[in-house]
PDB file of N, CA and C in Angstrom:
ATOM      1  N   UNK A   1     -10.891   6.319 -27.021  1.00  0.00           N
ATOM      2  CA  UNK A   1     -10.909   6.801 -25.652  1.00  0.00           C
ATOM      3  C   UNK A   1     -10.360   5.701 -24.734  1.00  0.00           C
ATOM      4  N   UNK A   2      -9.606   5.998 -24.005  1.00  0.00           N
ATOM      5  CA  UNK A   2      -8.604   4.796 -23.019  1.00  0.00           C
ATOM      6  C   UNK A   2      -9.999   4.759 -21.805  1.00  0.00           C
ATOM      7  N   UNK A   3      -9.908   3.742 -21.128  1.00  0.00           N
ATOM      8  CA  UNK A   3     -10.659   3.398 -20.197  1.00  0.00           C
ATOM      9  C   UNK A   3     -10.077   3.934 -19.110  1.00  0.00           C
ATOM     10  N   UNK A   4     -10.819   4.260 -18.084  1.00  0.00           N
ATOM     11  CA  UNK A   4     -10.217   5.362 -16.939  1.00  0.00           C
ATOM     12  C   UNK A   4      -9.706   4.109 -15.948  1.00  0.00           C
ATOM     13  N   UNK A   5     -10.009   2.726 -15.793  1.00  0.00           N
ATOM     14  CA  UNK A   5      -9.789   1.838 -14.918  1.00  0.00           C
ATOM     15  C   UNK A   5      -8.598   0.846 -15.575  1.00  0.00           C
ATOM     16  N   UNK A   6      -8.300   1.031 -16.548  1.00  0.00           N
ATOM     17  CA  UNK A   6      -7.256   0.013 -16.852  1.00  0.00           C
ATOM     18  C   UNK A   6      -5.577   0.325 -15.993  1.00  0.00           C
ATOM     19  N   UNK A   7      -5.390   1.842 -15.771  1.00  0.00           N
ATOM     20  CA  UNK A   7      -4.002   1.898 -15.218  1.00  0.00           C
ATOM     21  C   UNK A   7      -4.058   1.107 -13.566  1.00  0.00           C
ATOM     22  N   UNK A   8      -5.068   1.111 -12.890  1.00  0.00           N
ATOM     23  CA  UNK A   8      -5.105   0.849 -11.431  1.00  0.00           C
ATOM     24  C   UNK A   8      -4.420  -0.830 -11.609  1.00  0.00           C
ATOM     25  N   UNK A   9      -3.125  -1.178 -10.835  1.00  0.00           N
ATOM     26  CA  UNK A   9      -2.718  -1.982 -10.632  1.00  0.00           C
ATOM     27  C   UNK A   9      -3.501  -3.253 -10.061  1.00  0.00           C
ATOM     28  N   UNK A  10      -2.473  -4.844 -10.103  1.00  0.00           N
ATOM     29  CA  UNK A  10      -3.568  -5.173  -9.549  1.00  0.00           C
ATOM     30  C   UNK A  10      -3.359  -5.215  -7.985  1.00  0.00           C
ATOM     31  N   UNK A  11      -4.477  -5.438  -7.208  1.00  0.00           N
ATOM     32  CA  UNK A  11      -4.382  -5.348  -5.412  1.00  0.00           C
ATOM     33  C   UNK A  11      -4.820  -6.617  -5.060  1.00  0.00           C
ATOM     34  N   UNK A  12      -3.712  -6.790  -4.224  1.00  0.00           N
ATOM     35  CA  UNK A  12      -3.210  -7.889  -3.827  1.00  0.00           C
ATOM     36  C   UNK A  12      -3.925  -8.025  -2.614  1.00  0.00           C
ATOM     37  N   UNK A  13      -3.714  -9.063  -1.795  1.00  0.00           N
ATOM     38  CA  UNK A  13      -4.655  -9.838  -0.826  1.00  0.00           C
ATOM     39  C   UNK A  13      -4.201  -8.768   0.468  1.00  0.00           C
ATOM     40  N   UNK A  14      -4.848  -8.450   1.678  1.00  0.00           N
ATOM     41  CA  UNK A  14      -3.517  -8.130   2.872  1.00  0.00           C
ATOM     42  C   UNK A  14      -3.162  -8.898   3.517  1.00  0.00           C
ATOM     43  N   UNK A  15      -3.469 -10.613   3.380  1.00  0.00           N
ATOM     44  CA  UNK A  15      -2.359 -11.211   3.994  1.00  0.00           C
ATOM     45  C   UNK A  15      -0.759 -11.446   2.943  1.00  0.00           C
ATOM     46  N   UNK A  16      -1.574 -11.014   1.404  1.00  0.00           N
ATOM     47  CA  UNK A  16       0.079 -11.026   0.564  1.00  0.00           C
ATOM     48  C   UNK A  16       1.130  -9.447   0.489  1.00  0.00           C
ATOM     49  N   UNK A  17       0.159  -9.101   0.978  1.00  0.00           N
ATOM     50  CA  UNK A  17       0.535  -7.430   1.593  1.00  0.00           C
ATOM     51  C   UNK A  17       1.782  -7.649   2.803  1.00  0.00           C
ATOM     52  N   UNK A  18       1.416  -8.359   3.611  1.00  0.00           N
ATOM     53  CA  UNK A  18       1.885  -8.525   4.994  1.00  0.00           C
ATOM     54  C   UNK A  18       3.184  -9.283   4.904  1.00  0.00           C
ATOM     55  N   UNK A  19       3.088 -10.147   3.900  1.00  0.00           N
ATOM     56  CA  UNK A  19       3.820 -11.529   3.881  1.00  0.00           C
ATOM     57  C   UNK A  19       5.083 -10.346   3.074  1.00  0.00           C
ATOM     58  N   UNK A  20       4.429  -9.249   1.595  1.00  0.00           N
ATOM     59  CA  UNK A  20       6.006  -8.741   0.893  1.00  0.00           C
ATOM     60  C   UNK A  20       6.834  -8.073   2.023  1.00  0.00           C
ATOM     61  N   UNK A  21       6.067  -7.240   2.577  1.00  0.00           N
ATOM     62  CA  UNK A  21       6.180  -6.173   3.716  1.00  0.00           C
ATOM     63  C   UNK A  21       7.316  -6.864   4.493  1.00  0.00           C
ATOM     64  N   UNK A  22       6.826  -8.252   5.084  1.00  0.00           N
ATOM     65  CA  UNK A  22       8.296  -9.000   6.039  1.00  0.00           C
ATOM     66  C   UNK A  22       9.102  -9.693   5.363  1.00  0.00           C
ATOM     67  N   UNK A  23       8.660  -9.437   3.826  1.00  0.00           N
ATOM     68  CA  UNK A  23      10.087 -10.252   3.654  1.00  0.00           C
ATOM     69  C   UNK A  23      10.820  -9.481   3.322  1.00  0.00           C
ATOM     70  N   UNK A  24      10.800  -7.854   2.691  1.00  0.00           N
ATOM     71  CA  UNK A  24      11.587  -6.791   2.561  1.00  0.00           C
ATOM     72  C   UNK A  24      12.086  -6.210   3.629  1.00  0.00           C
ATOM     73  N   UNK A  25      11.718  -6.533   5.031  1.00  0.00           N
ATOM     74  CA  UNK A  25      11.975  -5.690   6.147  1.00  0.00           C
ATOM     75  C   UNK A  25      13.094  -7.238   6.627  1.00  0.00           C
ATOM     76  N   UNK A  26      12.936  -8.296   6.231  1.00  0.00           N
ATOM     77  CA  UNK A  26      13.611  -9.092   6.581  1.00  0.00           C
ATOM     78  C   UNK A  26      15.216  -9.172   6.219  1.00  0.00           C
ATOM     79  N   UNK A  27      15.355  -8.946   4.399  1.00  0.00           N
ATOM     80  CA  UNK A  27      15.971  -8.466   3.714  1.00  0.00           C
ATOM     81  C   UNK A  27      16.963  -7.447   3.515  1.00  0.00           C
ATOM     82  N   UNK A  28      16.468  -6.166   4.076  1.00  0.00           N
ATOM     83  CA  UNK A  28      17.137  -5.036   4.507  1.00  0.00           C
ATOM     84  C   UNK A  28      18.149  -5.367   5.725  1.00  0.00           C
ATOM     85  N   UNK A  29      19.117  -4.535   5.438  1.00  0.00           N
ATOM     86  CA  UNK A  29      19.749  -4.021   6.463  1.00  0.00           C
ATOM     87  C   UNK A  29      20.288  -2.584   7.066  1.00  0.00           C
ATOM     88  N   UNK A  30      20.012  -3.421   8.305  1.00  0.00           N
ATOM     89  CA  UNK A  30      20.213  -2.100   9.258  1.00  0.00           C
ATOM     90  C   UNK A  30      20.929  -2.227  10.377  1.00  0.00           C
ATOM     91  N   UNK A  31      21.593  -1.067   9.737  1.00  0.00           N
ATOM     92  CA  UNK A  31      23.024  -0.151  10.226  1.00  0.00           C
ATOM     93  C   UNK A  31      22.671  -0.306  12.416  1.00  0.00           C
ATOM     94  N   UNK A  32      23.695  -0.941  12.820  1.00  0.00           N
ATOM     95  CA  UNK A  32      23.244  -0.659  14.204  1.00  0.00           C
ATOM     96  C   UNK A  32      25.009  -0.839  15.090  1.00  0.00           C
ATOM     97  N   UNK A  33      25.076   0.316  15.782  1.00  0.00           N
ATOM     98  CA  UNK A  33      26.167   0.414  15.971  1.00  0.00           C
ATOM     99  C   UNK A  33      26.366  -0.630  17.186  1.00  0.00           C
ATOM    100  N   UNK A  34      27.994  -0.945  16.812  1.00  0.00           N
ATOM    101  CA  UNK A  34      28.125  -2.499  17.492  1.00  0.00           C
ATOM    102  C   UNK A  34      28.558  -2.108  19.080  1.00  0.00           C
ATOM    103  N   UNK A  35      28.676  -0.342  19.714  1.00  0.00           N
ATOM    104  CA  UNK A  35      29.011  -1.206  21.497  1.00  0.00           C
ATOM    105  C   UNK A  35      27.975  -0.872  21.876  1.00  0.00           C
ATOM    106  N   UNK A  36      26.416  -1.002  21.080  1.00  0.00           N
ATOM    107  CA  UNK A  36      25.201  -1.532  22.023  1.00  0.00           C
ATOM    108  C   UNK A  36      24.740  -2.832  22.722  1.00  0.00           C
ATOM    109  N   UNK A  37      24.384  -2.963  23.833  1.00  0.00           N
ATOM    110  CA  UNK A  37      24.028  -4.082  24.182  1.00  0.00           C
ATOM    111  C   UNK A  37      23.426  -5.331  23.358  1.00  0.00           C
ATOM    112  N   UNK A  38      23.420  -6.388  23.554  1.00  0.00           N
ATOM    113  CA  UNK A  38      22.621  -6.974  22.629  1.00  0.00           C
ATOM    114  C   UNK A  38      21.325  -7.019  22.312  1.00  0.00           C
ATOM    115  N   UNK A  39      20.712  -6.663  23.871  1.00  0.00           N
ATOM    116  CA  UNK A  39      19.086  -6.064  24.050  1.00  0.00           C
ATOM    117  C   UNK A  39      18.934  -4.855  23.413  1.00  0.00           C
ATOM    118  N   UNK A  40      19.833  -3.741  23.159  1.00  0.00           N
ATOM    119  CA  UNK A  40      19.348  -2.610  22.273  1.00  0.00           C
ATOM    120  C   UNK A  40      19.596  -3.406  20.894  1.00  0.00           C
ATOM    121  N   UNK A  41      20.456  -3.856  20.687  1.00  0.00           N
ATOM    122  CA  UNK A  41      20.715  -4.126  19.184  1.00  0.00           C
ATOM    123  C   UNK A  41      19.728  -4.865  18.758  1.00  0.00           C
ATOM    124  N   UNK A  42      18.826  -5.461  19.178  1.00  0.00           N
ATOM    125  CA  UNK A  42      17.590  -6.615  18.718  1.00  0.00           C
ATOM    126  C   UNK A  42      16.612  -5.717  19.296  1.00  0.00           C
ATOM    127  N   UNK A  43      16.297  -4.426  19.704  1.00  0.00           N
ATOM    128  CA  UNK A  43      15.487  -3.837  19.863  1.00  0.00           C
ATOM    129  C   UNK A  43      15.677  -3.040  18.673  1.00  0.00           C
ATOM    130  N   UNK A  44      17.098  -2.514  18.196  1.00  0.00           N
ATOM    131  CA  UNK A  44      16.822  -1.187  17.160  1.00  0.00           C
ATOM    132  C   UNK A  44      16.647  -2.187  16.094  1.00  0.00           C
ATOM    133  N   UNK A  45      17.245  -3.239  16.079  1.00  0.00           N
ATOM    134  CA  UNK A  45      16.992  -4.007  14.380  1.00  0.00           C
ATOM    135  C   UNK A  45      15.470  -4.670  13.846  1.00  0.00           C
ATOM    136  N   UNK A  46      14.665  -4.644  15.490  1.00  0.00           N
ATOM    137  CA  UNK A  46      13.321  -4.857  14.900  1.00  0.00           C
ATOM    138  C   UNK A  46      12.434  -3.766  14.863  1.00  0.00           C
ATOM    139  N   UNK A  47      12.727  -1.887  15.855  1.00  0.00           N
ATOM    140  CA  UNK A  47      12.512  -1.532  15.324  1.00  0.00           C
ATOM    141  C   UNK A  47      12.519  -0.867  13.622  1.00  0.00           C
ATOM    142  N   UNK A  48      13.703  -0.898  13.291  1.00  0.00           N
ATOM    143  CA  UNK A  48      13.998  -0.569  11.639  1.00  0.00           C
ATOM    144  C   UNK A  48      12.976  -1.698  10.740  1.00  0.00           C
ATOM    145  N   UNK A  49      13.055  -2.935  11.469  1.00  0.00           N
ATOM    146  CA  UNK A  49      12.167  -3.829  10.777  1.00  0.00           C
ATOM    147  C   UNK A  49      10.934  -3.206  10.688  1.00  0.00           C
ATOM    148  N   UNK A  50      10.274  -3.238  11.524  1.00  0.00           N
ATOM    149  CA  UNK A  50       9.055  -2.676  11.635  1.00  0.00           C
ATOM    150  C   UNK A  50       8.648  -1.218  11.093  1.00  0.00           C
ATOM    151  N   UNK A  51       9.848  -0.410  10.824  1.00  0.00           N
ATOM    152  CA  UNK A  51       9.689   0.861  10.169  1.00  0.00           C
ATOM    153  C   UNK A  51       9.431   0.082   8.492  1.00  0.00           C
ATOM    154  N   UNK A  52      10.244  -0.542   7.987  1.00  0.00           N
ATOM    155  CA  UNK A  52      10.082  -1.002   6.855  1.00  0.00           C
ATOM    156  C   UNK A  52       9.069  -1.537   6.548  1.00  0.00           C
ATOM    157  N   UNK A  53       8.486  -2.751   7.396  1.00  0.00           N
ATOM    158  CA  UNK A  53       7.265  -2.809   6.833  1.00  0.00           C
ATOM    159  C   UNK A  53       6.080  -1.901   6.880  1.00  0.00           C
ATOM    160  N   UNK A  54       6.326  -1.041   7.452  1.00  0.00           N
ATOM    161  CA  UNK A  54       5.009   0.121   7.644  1.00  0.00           C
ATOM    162  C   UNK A  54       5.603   0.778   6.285  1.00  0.00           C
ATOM    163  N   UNK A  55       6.739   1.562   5.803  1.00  0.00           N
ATOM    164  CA  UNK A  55       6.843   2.055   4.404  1.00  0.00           C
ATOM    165  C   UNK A  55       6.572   1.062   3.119  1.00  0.00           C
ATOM    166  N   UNK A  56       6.865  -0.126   3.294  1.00  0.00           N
ATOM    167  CA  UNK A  56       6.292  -0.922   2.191  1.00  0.00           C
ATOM    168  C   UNK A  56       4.796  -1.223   1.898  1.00  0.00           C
ATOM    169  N   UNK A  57       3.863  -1.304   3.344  1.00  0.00           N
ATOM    170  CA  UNK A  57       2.977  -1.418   2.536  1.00  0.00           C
ATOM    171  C   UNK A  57       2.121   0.305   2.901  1.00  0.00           C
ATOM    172  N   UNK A  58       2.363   1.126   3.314  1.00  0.00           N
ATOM    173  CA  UNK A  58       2.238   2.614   2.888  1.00  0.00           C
ATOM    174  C   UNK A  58       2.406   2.781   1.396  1.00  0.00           C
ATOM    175  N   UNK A  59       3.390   2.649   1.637  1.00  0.00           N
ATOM    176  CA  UNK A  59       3.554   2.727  -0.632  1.00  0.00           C
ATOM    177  C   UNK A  59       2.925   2.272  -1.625  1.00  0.00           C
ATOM    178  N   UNK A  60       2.992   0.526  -0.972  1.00  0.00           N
ATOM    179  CA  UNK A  60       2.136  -0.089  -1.989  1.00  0.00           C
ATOM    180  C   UNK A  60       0.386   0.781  -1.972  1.00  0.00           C
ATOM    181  N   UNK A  61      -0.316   1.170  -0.658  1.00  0.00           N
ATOM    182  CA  UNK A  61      -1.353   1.452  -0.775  1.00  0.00           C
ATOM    183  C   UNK A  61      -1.453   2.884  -1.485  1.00  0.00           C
ATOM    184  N   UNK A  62      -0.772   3.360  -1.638  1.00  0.00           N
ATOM    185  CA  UNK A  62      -0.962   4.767  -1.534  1.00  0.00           C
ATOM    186  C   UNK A  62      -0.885   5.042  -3.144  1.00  0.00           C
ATOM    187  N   UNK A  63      -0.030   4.034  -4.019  1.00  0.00           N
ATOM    188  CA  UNK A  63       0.181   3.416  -5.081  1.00  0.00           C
ATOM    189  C   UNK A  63      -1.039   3.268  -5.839  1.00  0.00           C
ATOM    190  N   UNK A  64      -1.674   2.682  -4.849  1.00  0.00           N
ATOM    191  CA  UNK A  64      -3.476   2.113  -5.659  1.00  0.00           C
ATOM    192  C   UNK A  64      -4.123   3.204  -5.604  1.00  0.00           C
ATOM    193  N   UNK A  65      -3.854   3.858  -4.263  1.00  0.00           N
ATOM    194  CA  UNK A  65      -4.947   5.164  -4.399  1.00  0.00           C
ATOM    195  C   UNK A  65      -4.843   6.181  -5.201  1.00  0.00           C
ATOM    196  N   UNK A  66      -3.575   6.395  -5.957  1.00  0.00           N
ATOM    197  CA  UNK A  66      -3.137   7.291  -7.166  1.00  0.00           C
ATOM    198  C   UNK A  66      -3.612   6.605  -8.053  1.00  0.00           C
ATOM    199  N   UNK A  67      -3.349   5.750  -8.587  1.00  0.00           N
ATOM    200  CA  UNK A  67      -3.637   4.983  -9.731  1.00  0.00           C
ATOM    201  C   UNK A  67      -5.116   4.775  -9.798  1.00  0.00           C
ATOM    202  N   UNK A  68      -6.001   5.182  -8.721  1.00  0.00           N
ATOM    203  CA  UNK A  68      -7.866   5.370  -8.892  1.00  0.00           C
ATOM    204  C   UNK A  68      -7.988   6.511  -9.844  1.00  0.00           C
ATOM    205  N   UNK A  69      -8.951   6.258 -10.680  1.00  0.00           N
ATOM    206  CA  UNK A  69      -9.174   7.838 -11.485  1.00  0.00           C
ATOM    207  C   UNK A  69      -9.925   8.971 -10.273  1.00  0.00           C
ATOM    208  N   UNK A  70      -9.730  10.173 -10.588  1.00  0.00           N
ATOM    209  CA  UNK A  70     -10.402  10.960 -10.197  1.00  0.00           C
ATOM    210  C   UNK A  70     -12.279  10.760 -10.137  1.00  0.00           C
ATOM    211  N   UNK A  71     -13.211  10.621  -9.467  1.00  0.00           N
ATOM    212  CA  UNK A  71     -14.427  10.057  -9.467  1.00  0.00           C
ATOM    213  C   UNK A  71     -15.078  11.121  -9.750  1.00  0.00           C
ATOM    214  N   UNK A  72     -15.030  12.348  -9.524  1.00  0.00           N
ATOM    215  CA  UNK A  72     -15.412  13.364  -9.705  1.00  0.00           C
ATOM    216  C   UNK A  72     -14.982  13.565 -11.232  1.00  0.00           C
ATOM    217  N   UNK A  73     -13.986  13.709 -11.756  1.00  0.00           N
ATOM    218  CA  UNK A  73     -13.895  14.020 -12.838  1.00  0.00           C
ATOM    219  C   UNK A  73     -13.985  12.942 -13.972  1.00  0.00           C
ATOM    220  N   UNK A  74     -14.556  11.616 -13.346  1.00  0.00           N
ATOM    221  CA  UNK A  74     -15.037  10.583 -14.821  1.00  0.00           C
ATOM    222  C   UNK A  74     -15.968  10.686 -15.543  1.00  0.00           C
ATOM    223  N   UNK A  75     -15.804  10.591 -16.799  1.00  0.00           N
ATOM    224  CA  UNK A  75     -17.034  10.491 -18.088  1.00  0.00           C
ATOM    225  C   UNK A  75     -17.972  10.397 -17.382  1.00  0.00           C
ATOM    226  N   UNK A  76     -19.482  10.839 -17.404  1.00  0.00           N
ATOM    227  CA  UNK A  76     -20.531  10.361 -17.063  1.00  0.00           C
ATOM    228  C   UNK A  76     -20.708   8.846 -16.865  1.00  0.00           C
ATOM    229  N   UNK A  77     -20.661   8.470 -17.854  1.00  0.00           N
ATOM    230  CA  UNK A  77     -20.897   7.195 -18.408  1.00  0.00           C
ATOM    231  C   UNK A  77     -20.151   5.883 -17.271  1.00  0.00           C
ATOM    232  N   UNK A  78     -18.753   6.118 -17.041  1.00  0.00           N
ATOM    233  CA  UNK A  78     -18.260   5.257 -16.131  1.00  0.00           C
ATOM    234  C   UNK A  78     -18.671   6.041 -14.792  1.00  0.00           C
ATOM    235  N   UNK A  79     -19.173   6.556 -14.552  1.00  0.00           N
ATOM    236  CA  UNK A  79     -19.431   7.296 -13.435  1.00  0.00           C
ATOM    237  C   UNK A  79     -20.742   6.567 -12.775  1.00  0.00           C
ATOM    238  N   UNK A  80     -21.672   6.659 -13.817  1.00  0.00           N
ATOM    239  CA  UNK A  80     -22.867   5.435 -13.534  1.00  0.00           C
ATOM    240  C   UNK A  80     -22.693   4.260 -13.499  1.00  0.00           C
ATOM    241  N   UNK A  81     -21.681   3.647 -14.403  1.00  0.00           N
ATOM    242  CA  UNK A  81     -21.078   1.966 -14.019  1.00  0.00           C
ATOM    243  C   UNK A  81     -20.902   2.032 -12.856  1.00  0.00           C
ATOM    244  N   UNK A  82     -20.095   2.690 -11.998  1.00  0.00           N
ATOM    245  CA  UNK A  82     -19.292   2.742 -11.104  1.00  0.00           C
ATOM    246  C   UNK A  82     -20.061   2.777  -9.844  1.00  0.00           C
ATOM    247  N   UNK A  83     -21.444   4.002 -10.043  1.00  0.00           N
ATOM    248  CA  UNK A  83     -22.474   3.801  -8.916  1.00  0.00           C
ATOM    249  C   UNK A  83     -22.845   2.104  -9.109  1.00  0.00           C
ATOM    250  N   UNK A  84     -23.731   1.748 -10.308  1.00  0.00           N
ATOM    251  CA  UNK A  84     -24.605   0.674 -10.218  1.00  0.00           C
ATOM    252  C   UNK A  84     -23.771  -0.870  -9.504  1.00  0.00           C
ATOM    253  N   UNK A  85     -22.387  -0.482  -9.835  1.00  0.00           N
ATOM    254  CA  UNK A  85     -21.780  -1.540  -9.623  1.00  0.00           C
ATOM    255  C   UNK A  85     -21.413  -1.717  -7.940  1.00  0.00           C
ATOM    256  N   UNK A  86     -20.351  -0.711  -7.819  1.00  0.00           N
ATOM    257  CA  UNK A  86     -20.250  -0.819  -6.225  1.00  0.00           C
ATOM    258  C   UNK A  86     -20.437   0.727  -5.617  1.00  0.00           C
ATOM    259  N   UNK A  87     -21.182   1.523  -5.598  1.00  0.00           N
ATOM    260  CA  UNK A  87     -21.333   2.676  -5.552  1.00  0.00           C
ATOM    261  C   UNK A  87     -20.186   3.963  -5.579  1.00  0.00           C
ATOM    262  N   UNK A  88     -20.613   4.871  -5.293  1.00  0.00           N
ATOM    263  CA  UNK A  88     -19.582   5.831  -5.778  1.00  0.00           C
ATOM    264  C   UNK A  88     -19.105   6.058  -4.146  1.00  0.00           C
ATOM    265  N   UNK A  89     -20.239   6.677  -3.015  1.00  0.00           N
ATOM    266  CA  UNK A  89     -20.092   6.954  -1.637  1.00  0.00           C
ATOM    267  C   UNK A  89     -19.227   5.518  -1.122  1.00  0.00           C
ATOM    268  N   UNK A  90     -19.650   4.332  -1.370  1.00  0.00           N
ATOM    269  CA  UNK A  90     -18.816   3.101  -1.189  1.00  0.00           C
ATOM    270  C   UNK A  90     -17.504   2.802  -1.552  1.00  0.00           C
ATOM    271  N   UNK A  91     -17.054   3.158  -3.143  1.00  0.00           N
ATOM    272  CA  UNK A  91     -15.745   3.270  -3.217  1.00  0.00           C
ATOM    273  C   UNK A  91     -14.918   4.229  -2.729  1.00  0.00           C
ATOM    274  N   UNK A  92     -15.521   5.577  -2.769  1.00  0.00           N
ATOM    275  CA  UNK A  92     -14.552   6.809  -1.629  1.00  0.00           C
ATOM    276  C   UNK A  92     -14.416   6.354  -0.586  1.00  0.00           C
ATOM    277  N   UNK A  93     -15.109   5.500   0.223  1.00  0.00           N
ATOM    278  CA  UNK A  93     -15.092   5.048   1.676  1.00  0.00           C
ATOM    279  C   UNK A  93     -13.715   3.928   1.307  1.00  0.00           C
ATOM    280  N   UNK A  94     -14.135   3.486   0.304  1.00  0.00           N
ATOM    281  CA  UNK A  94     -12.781   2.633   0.844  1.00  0.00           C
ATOM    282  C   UNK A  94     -11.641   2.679   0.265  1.00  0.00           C
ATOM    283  N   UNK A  95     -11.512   3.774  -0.709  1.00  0.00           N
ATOM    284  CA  UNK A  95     -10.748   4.391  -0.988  1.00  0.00           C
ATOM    285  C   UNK A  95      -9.476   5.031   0.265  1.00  0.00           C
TER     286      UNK A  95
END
C-alpha cells in the first residue's frame, strides 16, 4: 500500500516563495510597445512583473494543495495520525 503523504512536494519557506516569484518575474519579458512614454513603459513592465509573480506563486500553492490527499477519503488509519498529529479541522484550515 503506497503512503497517501509521500507525493505532496516539498514546501518551501514564503520568504523562498517570494524570493523564486521575483526572480522569474525579473527574468521574463515583457512585450511593451516602444511610443509609450517612459512613465507608462516602467508602469506596464512592473505591472507584468507583478502579474508574474502573483502566477508563480498561485501555482506553486495550488500545486501543494493538489498534491494533499483527499482527507475525507484516507484509510482510517492515516486519518487518525493525521488528527493526533496536527488535526484534521487544522489542516483543512490551512489547507
Amino acid at each position: 500500500m503506497k503512503q497517501p503523504f509521500e507525493d505532496i512536494p516539498t514546501i518551501i519557506k514564503a520568504e523562498e516563495l517570494i524570493n523564486k516569484s521575483i526572480k522569474n518575474a525579473i527574468k521574463a519579458e515583457i512585450n511593451i510597445p516602444k511610443e509609450m512614454s517612459s512613465i507608462m513603459k516602467a508602469k506596464s513592465r512592473e505591472k507584468g512583473r507583478i502579474k508574474i509573480m502573483a502566477n508563480t506563486s498561485a501555482n506553486y500553492l495550488e500545486k501543494i494543495v493538489k498534491s494533499f490527499p483527499s482527507i475525507d477519503n484516507l484509510h482510517p488509519f492515516y486519518r487518525e495520525m493525521l488528527e493526533i498529529i496536527y488535526g484534521i479541522s487544522n489542516t483543512k484550515a490551512l489547507l
